[in-house]
N, C-alpha and C. Protein backbone atom coordinates (compact mmCIF):
# COMPACT_ATOMS: atom_id res chain seq x y z
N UNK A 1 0.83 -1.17 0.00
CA UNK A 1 0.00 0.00 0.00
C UNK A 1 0.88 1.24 0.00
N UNK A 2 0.33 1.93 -0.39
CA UNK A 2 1.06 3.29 -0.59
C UNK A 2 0.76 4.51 0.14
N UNK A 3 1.19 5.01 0.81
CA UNK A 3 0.90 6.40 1.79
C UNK A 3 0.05 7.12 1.15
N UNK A 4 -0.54 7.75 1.20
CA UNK A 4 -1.81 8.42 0.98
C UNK A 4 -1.74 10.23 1.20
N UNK A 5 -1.45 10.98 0.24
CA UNK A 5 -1.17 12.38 0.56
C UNK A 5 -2.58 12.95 1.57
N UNK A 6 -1.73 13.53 2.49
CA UNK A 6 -2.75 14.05 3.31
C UNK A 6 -3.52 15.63 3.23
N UNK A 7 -4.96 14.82 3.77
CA UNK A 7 -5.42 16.29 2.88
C UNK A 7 -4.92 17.77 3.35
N UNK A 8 -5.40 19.11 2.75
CA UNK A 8 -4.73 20.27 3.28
C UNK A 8 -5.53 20.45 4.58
N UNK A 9 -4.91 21.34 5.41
CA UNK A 9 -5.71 21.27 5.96
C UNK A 9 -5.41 23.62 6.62
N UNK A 10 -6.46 23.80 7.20
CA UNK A 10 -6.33 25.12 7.45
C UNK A 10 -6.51 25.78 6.47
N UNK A 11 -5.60 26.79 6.04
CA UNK A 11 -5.77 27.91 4.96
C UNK A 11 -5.63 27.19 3.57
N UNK A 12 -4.65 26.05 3.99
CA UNK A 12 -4.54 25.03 2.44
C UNK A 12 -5.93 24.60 1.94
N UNK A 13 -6.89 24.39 3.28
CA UNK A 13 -8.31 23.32 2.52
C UNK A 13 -9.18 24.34 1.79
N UNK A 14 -8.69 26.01 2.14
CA UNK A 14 -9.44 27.07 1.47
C UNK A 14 -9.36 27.15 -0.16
N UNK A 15 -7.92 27.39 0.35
CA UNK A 15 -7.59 27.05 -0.99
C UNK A 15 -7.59 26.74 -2.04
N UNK A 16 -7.58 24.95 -1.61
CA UNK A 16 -7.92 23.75 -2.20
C UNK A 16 -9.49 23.79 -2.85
N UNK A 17 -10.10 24.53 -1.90
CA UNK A 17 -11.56 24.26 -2.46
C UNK A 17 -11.82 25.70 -3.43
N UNK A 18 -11.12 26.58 -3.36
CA UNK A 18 -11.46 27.92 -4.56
C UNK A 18 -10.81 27.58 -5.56
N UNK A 19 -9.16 26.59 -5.67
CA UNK A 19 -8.70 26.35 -6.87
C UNK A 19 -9.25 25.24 -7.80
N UNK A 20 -9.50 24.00 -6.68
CA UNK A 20 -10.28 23.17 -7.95
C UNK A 20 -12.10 22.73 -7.33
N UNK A 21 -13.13 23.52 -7.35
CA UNK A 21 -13.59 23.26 -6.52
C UNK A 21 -14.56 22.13 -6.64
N UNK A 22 -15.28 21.36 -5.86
CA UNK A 22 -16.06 19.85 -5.65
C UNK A 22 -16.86 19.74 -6.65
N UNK A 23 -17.36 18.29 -7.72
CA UNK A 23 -17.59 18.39 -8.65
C UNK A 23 -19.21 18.81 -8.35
N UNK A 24 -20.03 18.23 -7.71
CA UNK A 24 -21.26 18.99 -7.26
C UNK A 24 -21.53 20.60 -7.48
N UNK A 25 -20.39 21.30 -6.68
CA UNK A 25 -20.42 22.54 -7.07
C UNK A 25 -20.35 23.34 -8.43
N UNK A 26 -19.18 22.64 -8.68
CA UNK A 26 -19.22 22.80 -10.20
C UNK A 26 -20.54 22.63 -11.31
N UNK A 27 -20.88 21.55 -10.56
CA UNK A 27 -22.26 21.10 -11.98
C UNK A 27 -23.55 21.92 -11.15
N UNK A 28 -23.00 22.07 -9.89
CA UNK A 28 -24.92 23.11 -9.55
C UNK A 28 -24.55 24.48 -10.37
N UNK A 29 -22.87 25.19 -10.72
CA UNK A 29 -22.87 26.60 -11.24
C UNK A 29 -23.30 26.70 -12.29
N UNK A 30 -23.15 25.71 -13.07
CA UNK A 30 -23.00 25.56 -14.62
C UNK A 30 -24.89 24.91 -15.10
N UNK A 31 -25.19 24.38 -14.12
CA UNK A 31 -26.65 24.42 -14.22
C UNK A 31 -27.12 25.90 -13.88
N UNK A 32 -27.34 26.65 -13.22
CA UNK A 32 -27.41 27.90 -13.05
C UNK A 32 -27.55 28.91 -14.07
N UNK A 33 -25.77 28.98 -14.60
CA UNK A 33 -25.55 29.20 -15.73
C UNK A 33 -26.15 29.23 -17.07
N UNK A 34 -26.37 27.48 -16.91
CA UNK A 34 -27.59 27.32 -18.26
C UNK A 34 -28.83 27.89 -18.26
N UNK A 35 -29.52 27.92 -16.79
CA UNK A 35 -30.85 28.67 -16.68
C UNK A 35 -30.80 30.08 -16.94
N UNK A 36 -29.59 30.90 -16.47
CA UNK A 36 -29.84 32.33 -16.79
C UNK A 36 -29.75 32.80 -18.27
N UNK A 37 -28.74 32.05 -18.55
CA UNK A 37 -28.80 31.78 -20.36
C UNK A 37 -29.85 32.01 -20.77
N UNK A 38 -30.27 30.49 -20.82
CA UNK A 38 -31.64 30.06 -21.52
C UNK A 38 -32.74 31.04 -21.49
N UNK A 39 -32.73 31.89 -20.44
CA UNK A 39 -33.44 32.93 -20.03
C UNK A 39 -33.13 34.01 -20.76
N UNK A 40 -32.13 34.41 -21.05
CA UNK A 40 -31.57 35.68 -22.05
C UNK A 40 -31.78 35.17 -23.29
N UNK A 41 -31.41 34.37 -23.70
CA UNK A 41 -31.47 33.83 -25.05
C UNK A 41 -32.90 33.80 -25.59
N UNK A 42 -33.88 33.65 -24.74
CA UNK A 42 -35.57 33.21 -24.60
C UNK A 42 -35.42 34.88 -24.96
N UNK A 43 -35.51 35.80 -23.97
CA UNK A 43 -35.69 37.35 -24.03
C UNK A 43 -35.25 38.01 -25.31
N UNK A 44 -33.61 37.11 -25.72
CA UNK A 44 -33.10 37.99 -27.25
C UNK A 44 -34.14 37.71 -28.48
N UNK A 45 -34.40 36.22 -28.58
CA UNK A 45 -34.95 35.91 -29.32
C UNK A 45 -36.86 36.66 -29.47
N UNK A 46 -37.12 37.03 -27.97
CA UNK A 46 -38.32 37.55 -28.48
C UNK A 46 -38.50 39.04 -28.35
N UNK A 47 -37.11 39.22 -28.54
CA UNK A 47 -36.96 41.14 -28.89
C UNK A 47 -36.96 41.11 -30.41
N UNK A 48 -36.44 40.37 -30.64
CA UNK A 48 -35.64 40.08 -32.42
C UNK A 48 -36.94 39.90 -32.91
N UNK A 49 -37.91 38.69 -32.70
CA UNK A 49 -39.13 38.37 -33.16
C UNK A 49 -40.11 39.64 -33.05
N UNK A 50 -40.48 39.86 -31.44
CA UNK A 50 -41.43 41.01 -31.60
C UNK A 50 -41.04 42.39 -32.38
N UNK A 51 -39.86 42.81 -32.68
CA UNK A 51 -39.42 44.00 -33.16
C UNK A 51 -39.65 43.82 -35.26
N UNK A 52 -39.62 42.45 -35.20
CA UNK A 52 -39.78 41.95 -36.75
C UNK A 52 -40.83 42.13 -36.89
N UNK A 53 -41.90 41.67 -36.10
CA UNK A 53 -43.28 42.22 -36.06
C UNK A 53 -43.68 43.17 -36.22
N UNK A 54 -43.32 44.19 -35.17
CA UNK A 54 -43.56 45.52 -35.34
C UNK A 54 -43.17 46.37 -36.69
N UNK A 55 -42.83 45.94 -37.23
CA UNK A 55 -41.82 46.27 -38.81
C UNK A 55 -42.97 45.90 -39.88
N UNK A 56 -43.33 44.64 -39.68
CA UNK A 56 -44.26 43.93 -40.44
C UNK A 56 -45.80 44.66 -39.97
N UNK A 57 -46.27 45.30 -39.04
CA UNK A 57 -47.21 45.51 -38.74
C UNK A 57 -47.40 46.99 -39.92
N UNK A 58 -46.52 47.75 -39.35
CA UNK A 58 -46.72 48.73 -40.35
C UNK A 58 -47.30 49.06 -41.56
N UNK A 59 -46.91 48.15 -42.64
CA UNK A 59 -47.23 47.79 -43.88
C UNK A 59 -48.30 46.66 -43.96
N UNK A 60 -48.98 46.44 -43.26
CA UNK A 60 -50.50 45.13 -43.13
C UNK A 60 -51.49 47.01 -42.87
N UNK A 61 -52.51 46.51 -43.55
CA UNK A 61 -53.80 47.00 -43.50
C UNK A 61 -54.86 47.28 -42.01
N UNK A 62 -54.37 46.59 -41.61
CA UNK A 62 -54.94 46.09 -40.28
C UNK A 62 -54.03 46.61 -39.05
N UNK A 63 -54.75 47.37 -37.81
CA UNK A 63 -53.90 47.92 -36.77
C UNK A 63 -53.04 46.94 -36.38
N UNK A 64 -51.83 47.36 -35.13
CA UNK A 64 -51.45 46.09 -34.78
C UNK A 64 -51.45 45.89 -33.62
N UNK A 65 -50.49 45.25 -32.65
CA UNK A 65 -50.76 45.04 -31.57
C UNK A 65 -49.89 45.55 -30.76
N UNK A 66 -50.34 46.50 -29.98
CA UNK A 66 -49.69 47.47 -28.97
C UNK A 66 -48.77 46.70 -28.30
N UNK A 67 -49.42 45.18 -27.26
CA UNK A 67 -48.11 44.39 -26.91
C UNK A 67 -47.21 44.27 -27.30
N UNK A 68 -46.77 44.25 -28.62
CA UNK A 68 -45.22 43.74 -29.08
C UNK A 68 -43.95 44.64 -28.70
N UNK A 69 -44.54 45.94 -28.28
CA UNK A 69 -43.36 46.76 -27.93
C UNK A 69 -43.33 46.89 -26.59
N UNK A 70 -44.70 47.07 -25.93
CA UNK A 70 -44.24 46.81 -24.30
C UNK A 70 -43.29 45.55 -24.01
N UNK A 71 -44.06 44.24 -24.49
CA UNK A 71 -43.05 43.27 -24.07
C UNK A 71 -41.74 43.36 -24.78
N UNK A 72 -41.10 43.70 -25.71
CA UNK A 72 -39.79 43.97 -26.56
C UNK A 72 -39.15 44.34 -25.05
N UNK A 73 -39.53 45.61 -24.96
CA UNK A 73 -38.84 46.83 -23.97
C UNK A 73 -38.71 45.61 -22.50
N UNK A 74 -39.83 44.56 -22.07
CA UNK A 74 -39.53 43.94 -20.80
C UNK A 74 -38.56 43.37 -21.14
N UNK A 75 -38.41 42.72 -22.44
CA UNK A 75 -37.11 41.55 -22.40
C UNK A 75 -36.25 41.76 -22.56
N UNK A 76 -35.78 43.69 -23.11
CA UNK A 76 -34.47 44.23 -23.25
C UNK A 76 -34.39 44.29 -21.55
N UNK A 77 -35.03 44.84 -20.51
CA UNK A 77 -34.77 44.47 -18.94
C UNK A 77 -34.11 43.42 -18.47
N UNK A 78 -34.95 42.18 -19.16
CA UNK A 78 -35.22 41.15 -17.91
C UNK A 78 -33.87 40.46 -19.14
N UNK A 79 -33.05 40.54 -20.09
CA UNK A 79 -31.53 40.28 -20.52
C UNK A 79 -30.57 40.83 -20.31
N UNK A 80 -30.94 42.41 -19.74
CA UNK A 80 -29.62 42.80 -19.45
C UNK A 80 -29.22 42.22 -17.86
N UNK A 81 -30.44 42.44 -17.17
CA UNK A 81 -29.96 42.32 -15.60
C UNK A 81 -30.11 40.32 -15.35
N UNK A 82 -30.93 39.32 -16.34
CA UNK A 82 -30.68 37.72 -16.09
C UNK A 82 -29.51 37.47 -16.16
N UNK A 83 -28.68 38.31 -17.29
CA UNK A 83 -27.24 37.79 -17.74
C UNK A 83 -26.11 38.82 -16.82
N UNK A 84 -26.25 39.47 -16.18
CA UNK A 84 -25.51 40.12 -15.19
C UNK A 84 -24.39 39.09 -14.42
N UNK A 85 -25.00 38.47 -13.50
CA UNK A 85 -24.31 37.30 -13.24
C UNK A 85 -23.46 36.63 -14.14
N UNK A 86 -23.69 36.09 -14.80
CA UNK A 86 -23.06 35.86 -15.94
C UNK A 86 -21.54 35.74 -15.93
N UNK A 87 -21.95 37.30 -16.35
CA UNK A 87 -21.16 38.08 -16.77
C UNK A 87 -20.30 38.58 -15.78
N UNK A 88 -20.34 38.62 -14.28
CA UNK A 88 -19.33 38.28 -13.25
C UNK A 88 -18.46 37.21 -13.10
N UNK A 89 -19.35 36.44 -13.23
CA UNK A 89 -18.48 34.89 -13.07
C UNK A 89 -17.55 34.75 -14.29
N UNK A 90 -17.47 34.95 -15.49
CA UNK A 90 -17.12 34.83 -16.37
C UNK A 90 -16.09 36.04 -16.45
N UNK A 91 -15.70 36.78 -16.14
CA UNK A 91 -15.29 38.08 -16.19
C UNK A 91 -15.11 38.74 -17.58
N UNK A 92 -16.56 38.76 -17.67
CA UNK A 92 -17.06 39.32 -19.19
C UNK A 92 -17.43 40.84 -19.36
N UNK A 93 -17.72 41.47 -17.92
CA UNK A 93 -18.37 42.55 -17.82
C UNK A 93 -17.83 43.70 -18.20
N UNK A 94 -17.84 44.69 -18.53
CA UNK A 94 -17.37 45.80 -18.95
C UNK A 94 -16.19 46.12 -17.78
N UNK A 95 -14.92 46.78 -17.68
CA UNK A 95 -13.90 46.76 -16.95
C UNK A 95 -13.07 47.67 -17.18
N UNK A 96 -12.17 48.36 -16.30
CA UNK A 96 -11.50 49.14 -17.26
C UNK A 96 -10.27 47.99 -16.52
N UNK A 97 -9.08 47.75 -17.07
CA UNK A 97 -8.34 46.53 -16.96
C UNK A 97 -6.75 47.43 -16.88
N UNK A 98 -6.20 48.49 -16.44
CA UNK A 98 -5.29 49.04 -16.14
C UNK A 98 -5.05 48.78 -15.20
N UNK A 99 -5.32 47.75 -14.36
CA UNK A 99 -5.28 47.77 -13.19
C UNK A 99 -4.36 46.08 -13.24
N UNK A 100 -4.79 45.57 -14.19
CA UNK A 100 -4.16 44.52 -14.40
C UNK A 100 -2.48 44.52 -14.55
N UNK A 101 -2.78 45.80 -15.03
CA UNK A 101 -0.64 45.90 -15.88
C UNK A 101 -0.12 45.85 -14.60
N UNK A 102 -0.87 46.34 -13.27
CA UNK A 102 0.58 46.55 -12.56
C UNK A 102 1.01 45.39 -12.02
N UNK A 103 2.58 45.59 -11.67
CA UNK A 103 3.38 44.42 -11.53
C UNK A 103 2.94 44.14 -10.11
N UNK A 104 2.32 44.99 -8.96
CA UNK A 104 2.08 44.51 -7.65
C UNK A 104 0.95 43.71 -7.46
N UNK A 105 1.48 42.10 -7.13
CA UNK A 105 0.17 41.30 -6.70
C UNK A 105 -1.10 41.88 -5.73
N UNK A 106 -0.25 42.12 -5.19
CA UNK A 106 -0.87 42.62 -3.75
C UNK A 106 -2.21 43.54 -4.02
N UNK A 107 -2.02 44.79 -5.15
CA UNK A 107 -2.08 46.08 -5.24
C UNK A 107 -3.67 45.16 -6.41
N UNK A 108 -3.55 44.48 -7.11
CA UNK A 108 -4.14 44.08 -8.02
C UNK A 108 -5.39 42.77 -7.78
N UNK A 109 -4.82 42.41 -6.58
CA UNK A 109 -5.41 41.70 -6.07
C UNK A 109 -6.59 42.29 -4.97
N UNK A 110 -6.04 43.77 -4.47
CA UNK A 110 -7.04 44.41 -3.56
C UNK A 110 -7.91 45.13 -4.54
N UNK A 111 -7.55 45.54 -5.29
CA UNK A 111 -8.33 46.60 -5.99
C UNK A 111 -9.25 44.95 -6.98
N UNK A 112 -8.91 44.00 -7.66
CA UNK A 112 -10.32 42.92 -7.89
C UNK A 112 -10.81 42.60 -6.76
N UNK A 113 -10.58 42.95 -5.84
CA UNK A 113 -11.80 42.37 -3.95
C UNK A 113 -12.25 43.64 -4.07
N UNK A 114 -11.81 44.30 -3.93
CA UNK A 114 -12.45 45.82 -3.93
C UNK A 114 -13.80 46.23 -4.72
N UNK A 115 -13.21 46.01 -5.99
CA UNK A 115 -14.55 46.09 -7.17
C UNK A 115 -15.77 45.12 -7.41
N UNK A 116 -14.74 44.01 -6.61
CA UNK A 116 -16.03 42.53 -6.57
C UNK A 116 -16.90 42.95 -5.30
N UNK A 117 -16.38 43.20 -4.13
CA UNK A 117 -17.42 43.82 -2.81
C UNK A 117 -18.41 44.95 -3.51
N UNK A 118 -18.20 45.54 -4.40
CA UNK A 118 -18.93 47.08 -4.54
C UNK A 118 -20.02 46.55 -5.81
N UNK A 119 -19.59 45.70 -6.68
CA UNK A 119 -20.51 44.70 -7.12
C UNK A 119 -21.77 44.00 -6.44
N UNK A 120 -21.22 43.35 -5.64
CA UNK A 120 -22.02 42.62 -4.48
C UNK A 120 -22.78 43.64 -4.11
N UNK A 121 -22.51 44.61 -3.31
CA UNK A 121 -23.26 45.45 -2.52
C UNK A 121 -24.58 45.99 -3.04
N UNK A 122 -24.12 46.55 -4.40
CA UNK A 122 -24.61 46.99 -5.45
C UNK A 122 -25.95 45.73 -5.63
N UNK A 123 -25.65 44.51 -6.10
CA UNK A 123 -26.44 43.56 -6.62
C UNK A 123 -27.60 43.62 -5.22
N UNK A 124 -26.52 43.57 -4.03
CA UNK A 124 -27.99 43.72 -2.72
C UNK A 124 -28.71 44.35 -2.46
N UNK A 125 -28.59 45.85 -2.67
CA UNK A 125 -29.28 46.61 -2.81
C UNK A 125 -30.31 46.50 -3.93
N UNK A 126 -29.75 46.02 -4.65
CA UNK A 126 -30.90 46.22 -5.80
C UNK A 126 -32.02 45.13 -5.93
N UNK A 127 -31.40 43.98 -5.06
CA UNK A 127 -32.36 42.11 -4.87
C UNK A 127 -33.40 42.80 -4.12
N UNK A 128 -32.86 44.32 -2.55
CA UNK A 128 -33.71 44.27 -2.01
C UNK A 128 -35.12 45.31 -2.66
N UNK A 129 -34.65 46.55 -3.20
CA UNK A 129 -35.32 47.14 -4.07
C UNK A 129 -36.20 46.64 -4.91
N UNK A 130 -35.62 45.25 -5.52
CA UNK A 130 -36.32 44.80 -6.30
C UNK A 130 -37.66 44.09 -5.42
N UNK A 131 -37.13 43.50 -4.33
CA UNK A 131 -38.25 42.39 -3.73
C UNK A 131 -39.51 43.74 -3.32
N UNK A 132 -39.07 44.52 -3.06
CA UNK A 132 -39.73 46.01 -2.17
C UNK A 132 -40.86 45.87 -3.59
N UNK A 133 -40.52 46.02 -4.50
CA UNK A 133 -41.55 46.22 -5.56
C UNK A 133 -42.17 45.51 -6.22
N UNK A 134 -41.72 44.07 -5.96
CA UNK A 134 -42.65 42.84 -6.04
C UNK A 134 -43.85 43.04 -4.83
N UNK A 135 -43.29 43.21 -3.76
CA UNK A 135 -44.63 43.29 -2.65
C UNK A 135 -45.30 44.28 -3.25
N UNK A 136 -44.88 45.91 -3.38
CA UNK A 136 -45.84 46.40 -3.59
C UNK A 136 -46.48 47.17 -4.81
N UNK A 137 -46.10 46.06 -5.90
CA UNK A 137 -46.69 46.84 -7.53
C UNK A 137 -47.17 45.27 -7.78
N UNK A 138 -47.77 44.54 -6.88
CA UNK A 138 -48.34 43.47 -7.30
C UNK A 138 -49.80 43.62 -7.99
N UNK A 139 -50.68 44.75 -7.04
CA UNK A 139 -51.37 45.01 -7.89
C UNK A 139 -52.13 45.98 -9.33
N UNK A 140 -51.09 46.24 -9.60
CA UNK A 140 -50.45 46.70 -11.07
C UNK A 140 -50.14 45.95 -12.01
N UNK A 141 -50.75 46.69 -13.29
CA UNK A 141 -50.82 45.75 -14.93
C UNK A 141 -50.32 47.00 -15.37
N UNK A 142 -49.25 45.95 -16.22
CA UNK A 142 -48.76 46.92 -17.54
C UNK A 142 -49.68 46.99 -18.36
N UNK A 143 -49.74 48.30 -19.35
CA UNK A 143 -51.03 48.88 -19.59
C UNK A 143 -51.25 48.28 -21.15
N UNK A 144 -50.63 47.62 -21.79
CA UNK A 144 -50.64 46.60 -23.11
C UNK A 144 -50.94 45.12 -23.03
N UNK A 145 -50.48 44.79 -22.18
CA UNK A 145 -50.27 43.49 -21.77
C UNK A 145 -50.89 43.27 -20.35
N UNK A 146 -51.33 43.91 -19.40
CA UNK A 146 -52.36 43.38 -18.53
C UNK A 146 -51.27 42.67 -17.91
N UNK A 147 -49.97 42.42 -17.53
CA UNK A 147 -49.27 41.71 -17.07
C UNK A 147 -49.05 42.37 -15.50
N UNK A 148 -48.96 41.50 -14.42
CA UNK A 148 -48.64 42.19 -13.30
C UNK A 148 -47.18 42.38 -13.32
N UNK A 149 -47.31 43.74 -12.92
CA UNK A 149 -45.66 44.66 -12.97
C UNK A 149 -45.29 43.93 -11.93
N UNK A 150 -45.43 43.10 -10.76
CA UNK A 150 -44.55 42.29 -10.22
C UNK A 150 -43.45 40.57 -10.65
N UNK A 151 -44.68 40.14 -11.73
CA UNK A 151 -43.56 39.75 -12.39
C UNK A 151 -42.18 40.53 -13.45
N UNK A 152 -42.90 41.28 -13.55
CA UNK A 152 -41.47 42.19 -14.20
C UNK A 152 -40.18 42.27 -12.99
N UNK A 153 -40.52 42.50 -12.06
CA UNK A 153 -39.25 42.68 -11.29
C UNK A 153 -38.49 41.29 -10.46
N UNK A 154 -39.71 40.41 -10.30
CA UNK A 154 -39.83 39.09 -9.88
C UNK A 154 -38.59 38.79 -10.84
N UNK A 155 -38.50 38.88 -12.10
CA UNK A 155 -37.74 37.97 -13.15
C UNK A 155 -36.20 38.86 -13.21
N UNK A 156 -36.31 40.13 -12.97
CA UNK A 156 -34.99 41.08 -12.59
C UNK A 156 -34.15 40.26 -11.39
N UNK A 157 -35.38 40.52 -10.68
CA UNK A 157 -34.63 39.94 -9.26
C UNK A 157 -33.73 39.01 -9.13
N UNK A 158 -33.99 37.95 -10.38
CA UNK A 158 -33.29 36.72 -10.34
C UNK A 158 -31.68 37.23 -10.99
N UNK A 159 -31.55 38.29 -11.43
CA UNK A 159 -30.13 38.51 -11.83
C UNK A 159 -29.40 39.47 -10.75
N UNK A 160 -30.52 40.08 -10.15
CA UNK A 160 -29.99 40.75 -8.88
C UNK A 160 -28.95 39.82 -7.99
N UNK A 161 -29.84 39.00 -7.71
CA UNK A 161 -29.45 37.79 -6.74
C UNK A 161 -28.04 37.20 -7.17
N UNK A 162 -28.16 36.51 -8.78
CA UNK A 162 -26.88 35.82 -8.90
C UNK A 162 -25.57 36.72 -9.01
N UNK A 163 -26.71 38.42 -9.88
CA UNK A 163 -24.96 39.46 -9.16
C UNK A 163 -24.52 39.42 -7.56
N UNK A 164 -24.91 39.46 -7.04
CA UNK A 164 -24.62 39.35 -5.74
C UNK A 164 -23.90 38.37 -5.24
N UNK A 165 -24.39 37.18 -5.50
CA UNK A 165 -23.65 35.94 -5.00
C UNK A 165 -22.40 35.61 -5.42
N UNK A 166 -22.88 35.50 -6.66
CA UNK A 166 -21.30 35.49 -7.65
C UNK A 166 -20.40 36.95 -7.50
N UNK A 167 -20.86 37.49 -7.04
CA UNK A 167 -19.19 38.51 -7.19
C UNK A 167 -18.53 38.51 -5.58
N UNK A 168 -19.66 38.06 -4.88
CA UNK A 168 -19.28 37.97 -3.21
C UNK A 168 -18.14 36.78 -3.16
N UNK A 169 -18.72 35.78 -4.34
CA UNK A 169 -17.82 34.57 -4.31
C UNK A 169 -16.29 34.91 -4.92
N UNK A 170 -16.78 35.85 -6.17
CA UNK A 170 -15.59 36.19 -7.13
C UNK A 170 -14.62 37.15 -5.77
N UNK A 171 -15.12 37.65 -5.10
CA UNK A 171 -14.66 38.49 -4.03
C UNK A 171 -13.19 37.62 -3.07
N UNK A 172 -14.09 36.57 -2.57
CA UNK A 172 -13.94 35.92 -1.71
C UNK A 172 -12.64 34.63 -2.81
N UNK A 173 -12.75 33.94 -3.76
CA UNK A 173 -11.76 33.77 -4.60
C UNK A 173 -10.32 34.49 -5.03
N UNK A 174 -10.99 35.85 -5.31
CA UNK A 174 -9.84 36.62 -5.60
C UNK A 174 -8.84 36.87 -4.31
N UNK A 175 -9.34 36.61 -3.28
CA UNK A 175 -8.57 37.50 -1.91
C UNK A 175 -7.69 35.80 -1.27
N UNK A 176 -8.14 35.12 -1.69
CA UNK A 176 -7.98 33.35 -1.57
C UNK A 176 -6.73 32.93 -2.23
N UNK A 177 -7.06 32.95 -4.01
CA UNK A 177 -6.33 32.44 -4.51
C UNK A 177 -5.48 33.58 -5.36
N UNK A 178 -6.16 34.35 -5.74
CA UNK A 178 -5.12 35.70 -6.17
C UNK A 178 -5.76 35.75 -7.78
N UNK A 179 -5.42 37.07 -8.39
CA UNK A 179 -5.49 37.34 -9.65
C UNK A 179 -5.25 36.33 -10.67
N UNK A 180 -6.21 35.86 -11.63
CA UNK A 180 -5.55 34.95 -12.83
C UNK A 180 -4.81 35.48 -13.35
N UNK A 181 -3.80 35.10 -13.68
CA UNK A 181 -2.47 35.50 -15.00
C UNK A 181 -2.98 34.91 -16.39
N UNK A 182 -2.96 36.24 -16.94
CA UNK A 182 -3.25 36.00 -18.50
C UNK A 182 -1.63 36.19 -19.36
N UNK A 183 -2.06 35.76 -20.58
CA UNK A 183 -0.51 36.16 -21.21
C UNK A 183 -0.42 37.89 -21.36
N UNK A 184 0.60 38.41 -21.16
CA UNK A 184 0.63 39.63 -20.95
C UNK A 184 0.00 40.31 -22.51
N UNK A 185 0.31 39.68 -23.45
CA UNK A 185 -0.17 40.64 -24.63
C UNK A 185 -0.83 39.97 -25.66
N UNK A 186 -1.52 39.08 -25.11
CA UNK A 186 -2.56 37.89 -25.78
C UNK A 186 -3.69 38.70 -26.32
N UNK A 187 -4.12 39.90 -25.74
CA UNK A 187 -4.99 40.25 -26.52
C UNK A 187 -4.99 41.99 -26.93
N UNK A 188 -3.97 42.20 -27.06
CA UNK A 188 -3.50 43.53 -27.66
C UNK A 188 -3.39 44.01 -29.31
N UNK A 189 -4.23 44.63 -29.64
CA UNK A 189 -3.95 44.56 -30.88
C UNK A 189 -2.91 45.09 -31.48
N UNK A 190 -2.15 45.13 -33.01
CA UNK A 190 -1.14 45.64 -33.69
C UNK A 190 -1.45 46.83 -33.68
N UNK A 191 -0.54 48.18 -33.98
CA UNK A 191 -0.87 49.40 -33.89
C UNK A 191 -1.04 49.54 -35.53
N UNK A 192 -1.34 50.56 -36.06
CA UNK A 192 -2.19 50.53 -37.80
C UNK A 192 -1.39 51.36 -38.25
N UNK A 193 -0.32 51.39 -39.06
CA UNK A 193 0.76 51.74 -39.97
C UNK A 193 -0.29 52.72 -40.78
């Protein structure tokens, strides 16, 4: 039999679990993931559709239907803020990335905890704002669609939430395991002669 590496233990098992973390976890993010997707993708596709409509309505003989642009306008909402999250975890989000050049770990590493806490904060405030107006615009209809304005925020909420979680985590990662290293000029473009 062979000795058996022992597990980390203390600041190592932190570690251990932000660098490669348990496959459970992994497959509950990435399920997640797929739902907020599927959810944006659902919303792009029926901005694209209803806005084709509205194009097509014009030129038909016949009035058209006022819904297609209220709901357009909900699903440009309920895609920017489903895919929010996202777009944390992924570090897809808009950034200004000067912060990356500098050579101090330390310095680069506080300032991504820094911006990931103010993220978070941000996302909480807004889960709670949002819930505030689920209680009380429940009984309220959007005025095309008869839809209660609490599901409108009901479906926000859900990107509120995963901003929050995910950047508290991205927070809590970054201060753990430290800044990813990218290749320094992997994505720099040529200057134009």
């Amino acid at each position: 039999m062979t000795h058996a590496t022992p597990p980390p233990q203390g600041w190592g098992r932190v570690h251990a679990f932000f660098d490669a973390p348990p496959r459970w976890l992994s497959r509950t993010v990435r399920t997640l993931t797929a739902i907020e997707l599927a959810i944006g993708i659902a919303a792009l596709l029926l901005i694209f559709f209803l806005v084709l409509v509205q194009a097509l309505q014009r030129y038909l003989p016949f009035e058209g239907w006022p819904w297609t642009g209220e709901l357009a306008r909900f699903c440009l909402v309920w895609l920017t803020f489903v895919v929010a999250g996202v777009l944390v975890t992924s570090d897809s989000h808009i950034a200004i990335e000067m912060v990356d050049a500098i050579d101090n770990e330390l310095v680069r590493r506080f300032v991504r905890v820094f911006s990931c806490l103010v993220v978070a904060t941000i996302g909480v405030v807004l889960t709670v704002a949002s819930w505030s107006l689920v209680q009380e615009q429940a009984i309220l209809k959007s005025p095309a669609m008869r839809m209660p304005m609490s599901w409108f925020y009901a479906i926000s909420m859900i990107g509120f939430v995963s901003t929050a979680v995910r950047a508290t985590i991205a927070a809590v990662q970054y201060a753990v395991v430290g800044v990813p290293q990218e290749d320094e000029w992997s994505d720099v473009e040529a200057p134009v002669a």
